[in-house]
Structure formats: structure tokens, C-alpha cells
N, C-alpha and C. Protein backbone atom coordinates (compact mmCIF):
# COMPACT_ATOMS: atom_id res chain seq x y z
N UNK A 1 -2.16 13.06 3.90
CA UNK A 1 -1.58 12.42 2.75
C UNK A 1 -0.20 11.86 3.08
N UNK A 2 0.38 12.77 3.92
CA UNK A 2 2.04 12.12 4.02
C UNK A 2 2.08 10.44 5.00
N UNK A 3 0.89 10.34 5.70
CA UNK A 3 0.57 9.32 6.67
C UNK A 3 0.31 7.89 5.43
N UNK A 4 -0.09 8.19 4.80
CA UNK A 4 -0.45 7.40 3.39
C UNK A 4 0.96 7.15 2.75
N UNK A 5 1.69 7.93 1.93
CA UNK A 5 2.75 7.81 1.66
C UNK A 5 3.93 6.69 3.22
N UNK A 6 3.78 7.23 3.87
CA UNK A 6 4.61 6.86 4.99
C UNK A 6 4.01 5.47 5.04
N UNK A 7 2.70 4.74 5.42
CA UNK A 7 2.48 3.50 4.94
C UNK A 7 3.10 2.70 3.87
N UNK A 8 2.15 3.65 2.66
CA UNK A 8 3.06 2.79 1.86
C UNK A 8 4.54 1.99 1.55
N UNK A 9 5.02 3.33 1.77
CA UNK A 9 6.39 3.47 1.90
C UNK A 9 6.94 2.38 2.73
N UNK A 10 6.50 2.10 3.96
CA UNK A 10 7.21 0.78 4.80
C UNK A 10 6.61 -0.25 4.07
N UNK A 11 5.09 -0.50 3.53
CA UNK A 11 4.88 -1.98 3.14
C UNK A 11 5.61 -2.00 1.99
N UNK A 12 6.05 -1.31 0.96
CA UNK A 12 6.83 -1.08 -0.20
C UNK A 12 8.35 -1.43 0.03
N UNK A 13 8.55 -0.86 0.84
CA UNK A 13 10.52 -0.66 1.39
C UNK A 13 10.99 -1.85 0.30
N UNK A 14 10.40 -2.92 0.76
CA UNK A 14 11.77 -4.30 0.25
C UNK A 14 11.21 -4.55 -1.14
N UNK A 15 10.55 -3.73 -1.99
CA UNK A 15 9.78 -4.01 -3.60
C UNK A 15 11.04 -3.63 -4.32
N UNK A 16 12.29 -4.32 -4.61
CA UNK A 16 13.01 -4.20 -4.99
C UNK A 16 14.19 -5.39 -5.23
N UNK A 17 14.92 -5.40 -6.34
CA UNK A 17 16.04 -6.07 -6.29
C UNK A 17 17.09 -6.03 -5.74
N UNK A 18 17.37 -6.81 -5.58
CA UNK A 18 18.81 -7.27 -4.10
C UNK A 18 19.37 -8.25 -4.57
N UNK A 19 20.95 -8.38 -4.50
CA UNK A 19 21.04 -10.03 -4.38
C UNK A 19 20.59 -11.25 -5.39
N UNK A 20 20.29 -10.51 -7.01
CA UNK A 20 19.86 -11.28 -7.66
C UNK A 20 18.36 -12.15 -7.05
N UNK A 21 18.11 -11.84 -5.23
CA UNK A 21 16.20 -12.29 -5.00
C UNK A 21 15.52 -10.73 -5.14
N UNK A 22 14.18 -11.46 -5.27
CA UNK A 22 12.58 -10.86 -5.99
C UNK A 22 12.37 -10.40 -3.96
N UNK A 23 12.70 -9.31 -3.99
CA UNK A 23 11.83 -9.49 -2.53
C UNK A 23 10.34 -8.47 -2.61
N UNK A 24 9.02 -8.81 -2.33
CA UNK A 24 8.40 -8.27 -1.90
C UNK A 24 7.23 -7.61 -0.25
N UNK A 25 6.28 -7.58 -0.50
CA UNK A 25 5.85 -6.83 0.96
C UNK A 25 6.14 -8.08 2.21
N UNK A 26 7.43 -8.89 2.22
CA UNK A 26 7.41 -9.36 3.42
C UNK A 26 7.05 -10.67 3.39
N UNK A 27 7.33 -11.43 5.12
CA UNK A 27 7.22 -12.75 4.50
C UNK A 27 5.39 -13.23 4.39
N UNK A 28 5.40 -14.19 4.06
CA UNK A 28 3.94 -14.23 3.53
C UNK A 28 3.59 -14.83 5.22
N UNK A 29 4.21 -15.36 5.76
CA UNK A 29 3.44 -15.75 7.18
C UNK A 29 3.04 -14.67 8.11
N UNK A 30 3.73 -14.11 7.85
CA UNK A 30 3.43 -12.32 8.69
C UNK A 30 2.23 -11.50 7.63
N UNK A 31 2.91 -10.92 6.38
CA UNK A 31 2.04 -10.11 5.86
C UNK A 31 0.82 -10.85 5.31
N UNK A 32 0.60 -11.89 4.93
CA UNK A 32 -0.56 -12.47 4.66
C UNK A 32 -1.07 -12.34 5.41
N UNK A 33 -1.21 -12.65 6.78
CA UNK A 33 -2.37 -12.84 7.88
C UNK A 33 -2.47 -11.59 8.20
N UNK A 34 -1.98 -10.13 8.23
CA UNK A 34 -2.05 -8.58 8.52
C UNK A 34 -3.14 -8.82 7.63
N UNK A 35 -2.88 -8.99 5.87
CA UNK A 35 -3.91 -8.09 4.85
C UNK A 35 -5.37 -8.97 4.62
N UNK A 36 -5.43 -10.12 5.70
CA UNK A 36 -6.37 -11.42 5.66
C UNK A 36 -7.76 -10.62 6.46
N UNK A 37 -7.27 -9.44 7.34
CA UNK A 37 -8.46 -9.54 8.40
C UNK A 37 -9.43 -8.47 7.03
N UNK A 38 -10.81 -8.67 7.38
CA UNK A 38 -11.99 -8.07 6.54
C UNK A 38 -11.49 -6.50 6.81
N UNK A 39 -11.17 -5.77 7.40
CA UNK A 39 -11.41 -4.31 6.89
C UNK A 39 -9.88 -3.85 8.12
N UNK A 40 -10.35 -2.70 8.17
CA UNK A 40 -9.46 -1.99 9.37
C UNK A 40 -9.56 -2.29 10.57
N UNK A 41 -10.46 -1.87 11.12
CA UNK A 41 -10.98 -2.07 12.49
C UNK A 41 -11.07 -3.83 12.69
N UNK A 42 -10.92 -4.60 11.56
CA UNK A 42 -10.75 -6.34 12.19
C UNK A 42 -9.26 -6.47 12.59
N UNK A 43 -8.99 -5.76 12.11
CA UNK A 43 -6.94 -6.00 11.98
C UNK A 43 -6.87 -5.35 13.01
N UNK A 44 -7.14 -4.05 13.53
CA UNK A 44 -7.11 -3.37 14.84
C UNK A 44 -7.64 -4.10 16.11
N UNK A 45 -8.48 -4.84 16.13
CA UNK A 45 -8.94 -5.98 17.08
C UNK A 45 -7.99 -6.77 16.97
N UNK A 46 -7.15 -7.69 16.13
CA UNK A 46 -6.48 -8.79 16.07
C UNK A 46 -5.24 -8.29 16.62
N UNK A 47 -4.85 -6.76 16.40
CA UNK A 47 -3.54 -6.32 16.67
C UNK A 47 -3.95 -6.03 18.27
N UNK A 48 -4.73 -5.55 18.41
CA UNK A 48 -4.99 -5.73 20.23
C UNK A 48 -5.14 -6.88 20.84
N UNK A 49 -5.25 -8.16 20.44
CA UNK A 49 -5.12 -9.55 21.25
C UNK A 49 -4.04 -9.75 21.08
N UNK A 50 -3.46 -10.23 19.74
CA UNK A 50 -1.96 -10.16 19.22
C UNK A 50 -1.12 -9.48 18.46
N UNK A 51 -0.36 -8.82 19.36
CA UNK A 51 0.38 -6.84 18.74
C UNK A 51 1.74 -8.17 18.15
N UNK A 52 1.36 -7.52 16.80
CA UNK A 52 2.88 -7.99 16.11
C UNK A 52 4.09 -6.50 15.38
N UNK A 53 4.93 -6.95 15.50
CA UNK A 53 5.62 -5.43 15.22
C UNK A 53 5.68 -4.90 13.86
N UNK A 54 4.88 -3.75 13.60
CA UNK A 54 4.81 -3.23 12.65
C UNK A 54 3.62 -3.74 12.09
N UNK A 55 2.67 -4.39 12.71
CA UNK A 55 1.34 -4.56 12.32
C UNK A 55 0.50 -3.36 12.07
N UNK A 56 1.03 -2.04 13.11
CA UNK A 56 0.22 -0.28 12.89
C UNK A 56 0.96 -0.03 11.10
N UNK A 57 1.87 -0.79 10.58
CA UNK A 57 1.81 0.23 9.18
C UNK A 57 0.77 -0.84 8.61
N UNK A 58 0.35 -2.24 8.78
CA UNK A 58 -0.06 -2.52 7.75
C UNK A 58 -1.98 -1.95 8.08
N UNK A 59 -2.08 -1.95 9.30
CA UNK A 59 -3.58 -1.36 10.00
C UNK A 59 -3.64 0.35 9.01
N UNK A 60 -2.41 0.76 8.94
CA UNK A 60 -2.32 1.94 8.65
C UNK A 60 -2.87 2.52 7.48
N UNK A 61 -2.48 1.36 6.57
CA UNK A 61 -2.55 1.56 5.38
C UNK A 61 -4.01 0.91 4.88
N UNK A 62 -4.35 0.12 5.49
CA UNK A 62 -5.71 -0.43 5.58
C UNK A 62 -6.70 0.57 5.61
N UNK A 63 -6.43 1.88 6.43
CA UNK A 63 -7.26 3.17 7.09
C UNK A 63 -7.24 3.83 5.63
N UNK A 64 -6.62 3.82 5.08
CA UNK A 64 -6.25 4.71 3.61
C UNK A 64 -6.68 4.22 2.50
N UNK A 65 -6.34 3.54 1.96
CA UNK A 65 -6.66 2.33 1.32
C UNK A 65 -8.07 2.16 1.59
N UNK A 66 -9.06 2.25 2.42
CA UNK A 66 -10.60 1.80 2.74
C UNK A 66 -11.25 3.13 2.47
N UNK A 67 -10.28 4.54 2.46
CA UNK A 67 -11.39 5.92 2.00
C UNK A 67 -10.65 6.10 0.22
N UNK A 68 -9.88 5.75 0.50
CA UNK A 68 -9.23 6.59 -1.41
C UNK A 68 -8.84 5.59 -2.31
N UNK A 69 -9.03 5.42 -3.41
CA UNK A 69 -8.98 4.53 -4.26
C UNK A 69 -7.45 4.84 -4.76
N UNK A 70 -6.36 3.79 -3.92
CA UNK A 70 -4.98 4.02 -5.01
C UNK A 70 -4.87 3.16 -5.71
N UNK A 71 -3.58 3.71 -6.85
CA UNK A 71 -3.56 2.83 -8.25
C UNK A 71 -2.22 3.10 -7.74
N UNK A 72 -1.36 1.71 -7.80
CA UNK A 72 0.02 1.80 -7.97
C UNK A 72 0.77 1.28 -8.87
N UNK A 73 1.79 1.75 -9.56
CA UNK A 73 2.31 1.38 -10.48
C UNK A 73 3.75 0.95 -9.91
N UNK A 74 3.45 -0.96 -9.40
CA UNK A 74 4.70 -1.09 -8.90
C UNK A 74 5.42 -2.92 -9.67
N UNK A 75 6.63 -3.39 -9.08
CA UNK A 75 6.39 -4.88 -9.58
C UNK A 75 6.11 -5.46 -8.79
N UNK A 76 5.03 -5.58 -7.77
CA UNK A 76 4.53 -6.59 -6.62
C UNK A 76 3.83 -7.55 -7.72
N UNK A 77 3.42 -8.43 -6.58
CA UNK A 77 2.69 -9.24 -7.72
C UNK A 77 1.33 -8.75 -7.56
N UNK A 78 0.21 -9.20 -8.82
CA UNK A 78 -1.05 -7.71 -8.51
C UNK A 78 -1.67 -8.63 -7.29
N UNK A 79 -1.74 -10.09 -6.89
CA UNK A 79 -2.18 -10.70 -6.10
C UNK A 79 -2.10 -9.71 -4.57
N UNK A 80 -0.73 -9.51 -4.79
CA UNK A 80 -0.13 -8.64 -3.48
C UNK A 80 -0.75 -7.77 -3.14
N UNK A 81 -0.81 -6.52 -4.31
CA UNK A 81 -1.45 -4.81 -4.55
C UNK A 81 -2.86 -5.27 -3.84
N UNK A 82 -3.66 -6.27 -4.32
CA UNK A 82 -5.14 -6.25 -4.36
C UNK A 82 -5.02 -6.56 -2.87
N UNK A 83 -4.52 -7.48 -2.46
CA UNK A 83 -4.53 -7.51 -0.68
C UNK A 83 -4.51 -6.58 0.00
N UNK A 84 -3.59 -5.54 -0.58
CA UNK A 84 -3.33 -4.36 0.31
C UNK A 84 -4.52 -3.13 -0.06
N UNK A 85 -5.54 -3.81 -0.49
CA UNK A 85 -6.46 -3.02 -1.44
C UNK A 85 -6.22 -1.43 -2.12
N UNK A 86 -4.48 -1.83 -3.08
CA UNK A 86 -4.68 -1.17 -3.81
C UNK A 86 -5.08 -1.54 -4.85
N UNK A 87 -5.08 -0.82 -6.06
CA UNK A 87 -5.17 -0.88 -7.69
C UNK A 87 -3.65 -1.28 -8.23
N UNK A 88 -3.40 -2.21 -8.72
CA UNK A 88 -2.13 -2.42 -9.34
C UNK A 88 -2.61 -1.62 -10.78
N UNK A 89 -1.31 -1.16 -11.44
CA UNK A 89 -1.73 -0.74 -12.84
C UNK A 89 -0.03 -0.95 -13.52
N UNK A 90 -0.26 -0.81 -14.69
CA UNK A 90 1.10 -1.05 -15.57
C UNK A 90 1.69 0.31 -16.22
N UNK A 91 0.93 1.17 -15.86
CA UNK A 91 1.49 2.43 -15.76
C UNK A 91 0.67 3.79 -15.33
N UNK A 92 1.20 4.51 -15.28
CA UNK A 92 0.17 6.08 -14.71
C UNK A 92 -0.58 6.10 -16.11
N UNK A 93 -0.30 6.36 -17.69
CA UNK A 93 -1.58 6.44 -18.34
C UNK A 93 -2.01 5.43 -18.77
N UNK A 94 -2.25 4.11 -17.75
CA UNK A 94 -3.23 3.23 -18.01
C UNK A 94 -4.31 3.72 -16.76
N UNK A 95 -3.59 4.47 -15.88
CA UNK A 95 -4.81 5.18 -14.56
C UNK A 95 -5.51 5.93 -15.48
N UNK A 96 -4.37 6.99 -15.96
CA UNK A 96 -5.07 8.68 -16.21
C UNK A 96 -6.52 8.13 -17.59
N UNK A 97 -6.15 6.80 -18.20
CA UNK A 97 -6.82 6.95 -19.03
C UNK A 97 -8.44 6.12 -18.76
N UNK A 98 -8.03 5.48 -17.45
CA UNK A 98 -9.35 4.94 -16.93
C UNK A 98 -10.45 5.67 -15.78
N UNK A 99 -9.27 7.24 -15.69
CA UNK A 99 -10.54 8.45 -15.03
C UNK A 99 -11.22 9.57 -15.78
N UNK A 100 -11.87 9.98 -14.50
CA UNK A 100 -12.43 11.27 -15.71
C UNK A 100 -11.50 12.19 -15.36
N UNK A 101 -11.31 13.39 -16.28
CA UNK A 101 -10.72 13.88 -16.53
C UNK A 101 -11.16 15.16 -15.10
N UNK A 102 -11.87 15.31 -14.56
CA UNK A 102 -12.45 15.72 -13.90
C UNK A 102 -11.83 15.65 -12.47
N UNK A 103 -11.86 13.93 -12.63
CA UNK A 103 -11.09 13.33 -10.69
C UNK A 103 -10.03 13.78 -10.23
N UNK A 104 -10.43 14.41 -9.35
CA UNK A 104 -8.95 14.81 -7.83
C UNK A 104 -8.03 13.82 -7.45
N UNK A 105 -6.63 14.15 -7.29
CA UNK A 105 -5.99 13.40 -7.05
C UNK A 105 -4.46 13.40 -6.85
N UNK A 106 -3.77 12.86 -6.47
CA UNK A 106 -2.51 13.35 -7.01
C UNK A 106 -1.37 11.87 -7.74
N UNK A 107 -0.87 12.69 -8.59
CA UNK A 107 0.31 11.62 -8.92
C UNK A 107 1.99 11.95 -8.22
N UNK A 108 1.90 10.90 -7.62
CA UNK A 108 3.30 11.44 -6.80
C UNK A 108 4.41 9.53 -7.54
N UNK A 109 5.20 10.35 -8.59
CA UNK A 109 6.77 9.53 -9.13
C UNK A 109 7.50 9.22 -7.44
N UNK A 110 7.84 7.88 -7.24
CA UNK A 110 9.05 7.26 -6.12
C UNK A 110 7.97 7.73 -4.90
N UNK A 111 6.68 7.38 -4.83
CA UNK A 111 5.84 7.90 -3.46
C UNK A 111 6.56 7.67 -2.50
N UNK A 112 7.09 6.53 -2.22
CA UNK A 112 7.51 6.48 -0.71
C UNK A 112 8.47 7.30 -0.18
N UNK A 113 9.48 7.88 -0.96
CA UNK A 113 10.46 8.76 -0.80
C UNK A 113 10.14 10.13 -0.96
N UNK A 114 8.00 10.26 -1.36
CA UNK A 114 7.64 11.89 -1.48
C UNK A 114 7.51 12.27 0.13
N UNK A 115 7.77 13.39 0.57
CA UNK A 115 7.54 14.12 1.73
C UNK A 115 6.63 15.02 0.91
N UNK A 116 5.20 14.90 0.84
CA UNK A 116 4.20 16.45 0.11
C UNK A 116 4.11 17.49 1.23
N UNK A 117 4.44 18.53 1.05
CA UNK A 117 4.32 19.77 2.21
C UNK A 117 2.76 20.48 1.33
N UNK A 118 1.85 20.44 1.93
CA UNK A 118 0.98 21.16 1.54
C UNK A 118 0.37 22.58 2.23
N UNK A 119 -0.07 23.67 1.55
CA UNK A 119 -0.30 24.65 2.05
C UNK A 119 0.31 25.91 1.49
């Protein structure tokens, strides 16, 4: 889980205000073509012909993102979220209220800054 967080966390870093600019996951000539390839393992081929730096967080998060269904509640644009195949949502109980009550999971407030110690 912390490998997940730690992804996120770098494609997230610049989802913030600065400077009166909107910056999000990066410039679109770089991160567009990372979240373009069909699955994990296409981006892992593309990053072995052409290694770009910091292409392993976006492969990374691709690995995560392809077994667990996240919902993030962030201001990317949702165009963005869905690339990175997460769930954009407009808040945690617009998630909690579209599972069962049943589903495993965790909610982690400021993820990228959670360290989860489990055990």
C-alpha cells in the first residue's frame, strides 16, 4: 500500500496552487504519452526502448491502479484522474455512498503525505 501512496504522491506533488498558476500532473508532452500506453506492461516496454525520468512512478502507478479500484478526491481535471485510471470523485461520501457497505478498503485524508505502517 505505501508503494501506491508513494506513486501517487509523485504524480500528485504539483496538484496545487502556486503563483496564482493551476499546475497539474505535469507537462502534457511528457505525462500524456506515459498514461497513453494500453496497460502496464505497454508503458514498461516503451520505458525500455525509451527510459524517460520518472517514467517508473508513472509505470508504477499504472501496476496499482490496474488491481484496485481508486477514487480520488482531488482538483485535477477528471480528464486527468481517468488517464491515470483513477476514479475522480467530489468527495469521500460521494465514494462511501456508491459502495457496499461491506467493501474493503481504506480512506487515507492528504494520501500522499500518509506513511501507513501496517501490522
Amino acid at each position: 500500500m505505501s508503494s501506491l501512496l508513494s506513486a501517487v504522491s509523485r504524480m500528485l506533488a504539483m496538484d496545487f496552487e502556486r503563483g496564482g498558476r493551476r499546475h497539474g500532473v505535469g507537462t502534457e508532452r511528457v505525462e500524456g504519452k506515459r498514461f497513453e500506453s494500453e496497460d502496464s506492461r505497454a508503458l514498461e516496454m516503451r520505458l525500455r526502448e525509451h527510459y524517460e525520468v520518472n517514467g517508473q512512478t508513472a509505470w508504477a502507478l499504472l501496476t496499482k491502479t490496474e488491481r484496485f479500484r481508486v477514487h480520488i478526491v482531488t482538483k485535477l481535471q477528471e480528464a486527468d484522474v481517468r488517464r491515470m485510471r483513477m476514479i475522480p470523485a467530489q468527495s469521500i461520501e460521494s465514494v462511501l455512498s456508491q459502495i457496499s457497505a461491506t467493501t474493503r478498503g481504506h480512506i487515507m485524508p492528504r494520501g500522499g503525505a500518509l506513511l501507513p505502517v501496517s501490522g
